[in-house]
C-alpha atoms as a PDB file:
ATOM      1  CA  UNK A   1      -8.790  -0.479 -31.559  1.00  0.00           C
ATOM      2  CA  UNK A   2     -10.082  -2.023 -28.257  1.00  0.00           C
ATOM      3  CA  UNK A   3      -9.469  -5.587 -27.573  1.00  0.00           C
ATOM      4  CA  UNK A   4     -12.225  -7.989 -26.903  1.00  0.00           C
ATOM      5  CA  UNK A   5     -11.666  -9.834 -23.663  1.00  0.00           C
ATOM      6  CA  UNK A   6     -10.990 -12.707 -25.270  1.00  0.00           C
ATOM      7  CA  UNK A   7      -8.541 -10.915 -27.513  1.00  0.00           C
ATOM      8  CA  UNK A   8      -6.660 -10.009 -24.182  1.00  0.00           C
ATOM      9  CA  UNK A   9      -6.787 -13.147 -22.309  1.00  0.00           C
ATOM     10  CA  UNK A  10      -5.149 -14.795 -25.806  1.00  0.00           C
ATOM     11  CA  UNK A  11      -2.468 -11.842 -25.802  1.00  0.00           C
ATOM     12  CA  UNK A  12      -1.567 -12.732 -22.123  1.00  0.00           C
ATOM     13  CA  UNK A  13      -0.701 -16.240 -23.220  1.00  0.00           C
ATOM     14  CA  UNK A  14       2.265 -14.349 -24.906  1.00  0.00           C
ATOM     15  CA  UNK A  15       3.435 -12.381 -21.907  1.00  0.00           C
ATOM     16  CA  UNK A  16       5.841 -13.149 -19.419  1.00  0.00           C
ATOM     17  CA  UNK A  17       3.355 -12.717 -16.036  1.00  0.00           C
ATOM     18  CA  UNK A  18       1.310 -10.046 -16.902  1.00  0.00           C
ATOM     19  CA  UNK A  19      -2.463 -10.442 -15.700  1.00  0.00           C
ATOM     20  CA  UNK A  20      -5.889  -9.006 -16.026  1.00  0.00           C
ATOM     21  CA  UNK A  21      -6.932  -6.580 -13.833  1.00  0.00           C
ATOM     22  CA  UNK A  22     -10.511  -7.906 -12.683  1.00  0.00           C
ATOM     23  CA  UNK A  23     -11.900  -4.311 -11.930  1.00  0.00           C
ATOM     24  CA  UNK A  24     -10.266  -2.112 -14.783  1.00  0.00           C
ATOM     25  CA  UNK A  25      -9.447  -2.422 -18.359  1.00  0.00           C
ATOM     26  CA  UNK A  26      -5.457  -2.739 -17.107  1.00  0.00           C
ATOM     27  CA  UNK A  27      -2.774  -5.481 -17.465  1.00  0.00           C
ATOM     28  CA  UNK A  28      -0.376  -5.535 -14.535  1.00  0.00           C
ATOM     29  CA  UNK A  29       3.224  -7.111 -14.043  1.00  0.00           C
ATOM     30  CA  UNK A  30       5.423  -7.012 -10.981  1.00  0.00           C
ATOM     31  CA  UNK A  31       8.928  -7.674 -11.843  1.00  0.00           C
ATOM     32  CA  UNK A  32      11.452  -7.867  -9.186  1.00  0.00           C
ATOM     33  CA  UNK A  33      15.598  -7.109  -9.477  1.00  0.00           C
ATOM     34  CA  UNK A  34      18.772  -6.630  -7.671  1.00  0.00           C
ATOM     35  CA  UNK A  35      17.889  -3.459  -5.744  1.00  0.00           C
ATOM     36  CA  UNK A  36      17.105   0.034  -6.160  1.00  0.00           C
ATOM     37  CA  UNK A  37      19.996   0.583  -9.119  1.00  0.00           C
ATOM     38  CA  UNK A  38      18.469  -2.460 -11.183  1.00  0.00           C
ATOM     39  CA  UNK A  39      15.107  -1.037 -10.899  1.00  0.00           C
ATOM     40  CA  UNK A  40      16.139   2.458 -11.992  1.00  0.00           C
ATOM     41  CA  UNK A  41      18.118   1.007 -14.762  1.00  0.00           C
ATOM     42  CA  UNK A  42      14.761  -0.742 -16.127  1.00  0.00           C
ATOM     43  CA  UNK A  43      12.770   2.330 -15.764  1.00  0.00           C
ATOM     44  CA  UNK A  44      15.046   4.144 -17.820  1.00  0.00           C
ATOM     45  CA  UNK A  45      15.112   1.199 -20.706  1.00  0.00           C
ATOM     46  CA  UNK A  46      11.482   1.123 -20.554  1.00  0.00           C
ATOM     47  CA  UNK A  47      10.986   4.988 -20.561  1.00  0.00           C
ATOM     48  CA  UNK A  48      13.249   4.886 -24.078  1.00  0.00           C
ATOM     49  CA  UNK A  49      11.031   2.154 -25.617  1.00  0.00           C
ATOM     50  CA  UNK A  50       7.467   3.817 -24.461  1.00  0.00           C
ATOM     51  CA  UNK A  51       8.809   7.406 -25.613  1.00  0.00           C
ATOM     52  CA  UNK A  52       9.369   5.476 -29.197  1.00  0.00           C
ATOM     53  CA  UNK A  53       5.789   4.220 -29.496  1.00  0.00           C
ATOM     54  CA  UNK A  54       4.282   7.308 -27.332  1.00  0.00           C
ATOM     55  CA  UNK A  55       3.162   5.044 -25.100  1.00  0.00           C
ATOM     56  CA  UNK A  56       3.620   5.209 -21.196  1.00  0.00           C
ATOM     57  CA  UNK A  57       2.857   2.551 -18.264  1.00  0.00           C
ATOM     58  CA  UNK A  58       2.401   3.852 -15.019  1.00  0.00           C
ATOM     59  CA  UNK A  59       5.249   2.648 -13.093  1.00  0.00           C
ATOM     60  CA  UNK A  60       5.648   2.048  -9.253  1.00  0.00           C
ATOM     61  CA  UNK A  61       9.089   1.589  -7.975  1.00  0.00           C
ATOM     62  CA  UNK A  62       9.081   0.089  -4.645  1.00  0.00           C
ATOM     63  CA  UNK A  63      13.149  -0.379  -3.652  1.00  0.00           C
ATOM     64  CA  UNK A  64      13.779  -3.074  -6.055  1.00  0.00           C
ATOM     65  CA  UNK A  65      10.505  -4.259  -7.036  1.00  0.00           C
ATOM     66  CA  UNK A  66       8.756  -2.998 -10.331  1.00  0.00           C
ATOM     67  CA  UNK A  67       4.721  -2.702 -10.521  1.00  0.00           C
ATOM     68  CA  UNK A  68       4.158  -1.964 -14.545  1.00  0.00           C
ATOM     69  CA  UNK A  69       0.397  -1.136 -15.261  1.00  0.00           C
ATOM     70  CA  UNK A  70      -0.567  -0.723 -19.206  1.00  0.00           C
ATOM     71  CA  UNK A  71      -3.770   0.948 -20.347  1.00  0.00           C
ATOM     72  CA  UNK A  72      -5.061   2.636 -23.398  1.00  0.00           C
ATOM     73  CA  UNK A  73      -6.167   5.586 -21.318  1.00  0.00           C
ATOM     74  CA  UNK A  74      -7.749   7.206 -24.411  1.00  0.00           C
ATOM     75  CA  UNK A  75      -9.858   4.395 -25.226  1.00  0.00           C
ATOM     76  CA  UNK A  76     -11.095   3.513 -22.147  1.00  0.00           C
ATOM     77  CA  UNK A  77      -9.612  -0.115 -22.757  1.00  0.00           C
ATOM     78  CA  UNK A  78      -6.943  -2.419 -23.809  1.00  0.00           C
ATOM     79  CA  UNK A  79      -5.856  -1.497 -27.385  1.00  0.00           C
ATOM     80  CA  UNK A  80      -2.883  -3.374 -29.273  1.00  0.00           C
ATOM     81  CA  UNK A  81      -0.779  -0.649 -28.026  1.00  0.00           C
ATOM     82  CA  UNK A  82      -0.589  -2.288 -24.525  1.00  0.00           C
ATOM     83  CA  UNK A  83       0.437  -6.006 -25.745  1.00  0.00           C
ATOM     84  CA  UNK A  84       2.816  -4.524 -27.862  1.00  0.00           C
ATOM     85  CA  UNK A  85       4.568  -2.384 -24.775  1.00  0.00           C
ATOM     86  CA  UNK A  86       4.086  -5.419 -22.173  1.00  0.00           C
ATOM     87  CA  UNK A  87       6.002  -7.717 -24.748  1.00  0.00           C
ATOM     88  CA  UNK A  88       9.035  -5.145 -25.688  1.00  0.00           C
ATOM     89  CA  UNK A  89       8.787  -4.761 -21.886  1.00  0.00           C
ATOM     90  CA  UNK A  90       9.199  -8.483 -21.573  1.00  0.00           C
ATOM     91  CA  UNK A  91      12.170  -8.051 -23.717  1.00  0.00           C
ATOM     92  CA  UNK A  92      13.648  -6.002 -21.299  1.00  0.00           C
ATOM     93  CA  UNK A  93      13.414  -7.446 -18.108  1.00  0.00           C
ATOM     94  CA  UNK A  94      16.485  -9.250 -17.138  1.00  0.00           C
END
């Protein structure tokens, strides 16, 4: 079910530095680590817990620096599917 803005912007309260995309229906997070083997490492932990809810962020890896973006791509909008990902992702982050 799509998420009313304010919906979202309550959600985020939850979240450890995720924000609103102003132009798209999309919640970003950078995260930052130790270097290249610390940002594999996450990738993999958060490929395990996306493949369990058959949901997947689009994921930038940049050396040691993480950009996570979350979207129900199906709906067109933010669903409870993406603040449930961004906070099990929040788990995971060291």
């Amino acid at each position: 079910m799509k998420l009313t803005e304010d919906q979202v912007r309550d959600g985020l309260t939850r979240l450890a530095g995720w924000e609103l995309d102003p132009e798209a229906p999309v919640i970003r997070r950078t995260v930052r680590l130790s270097g290249f083997p610390a940002a594999v490492s996450l990738v993999n932990e958060i490929a395990q817990a996306a493949e369990q809810v058959d949901h997947h962020p689009d994921i930038d890896i940049r050396y040691d620096t993480l950009h996570l973006a979350l979207s129900t791509h199906s709906e067109g909008a933010l669903t409870d599917k993406d603040m449930s990902l961004a906070a099990r992702i929040d788990e995971l982050v060291p």
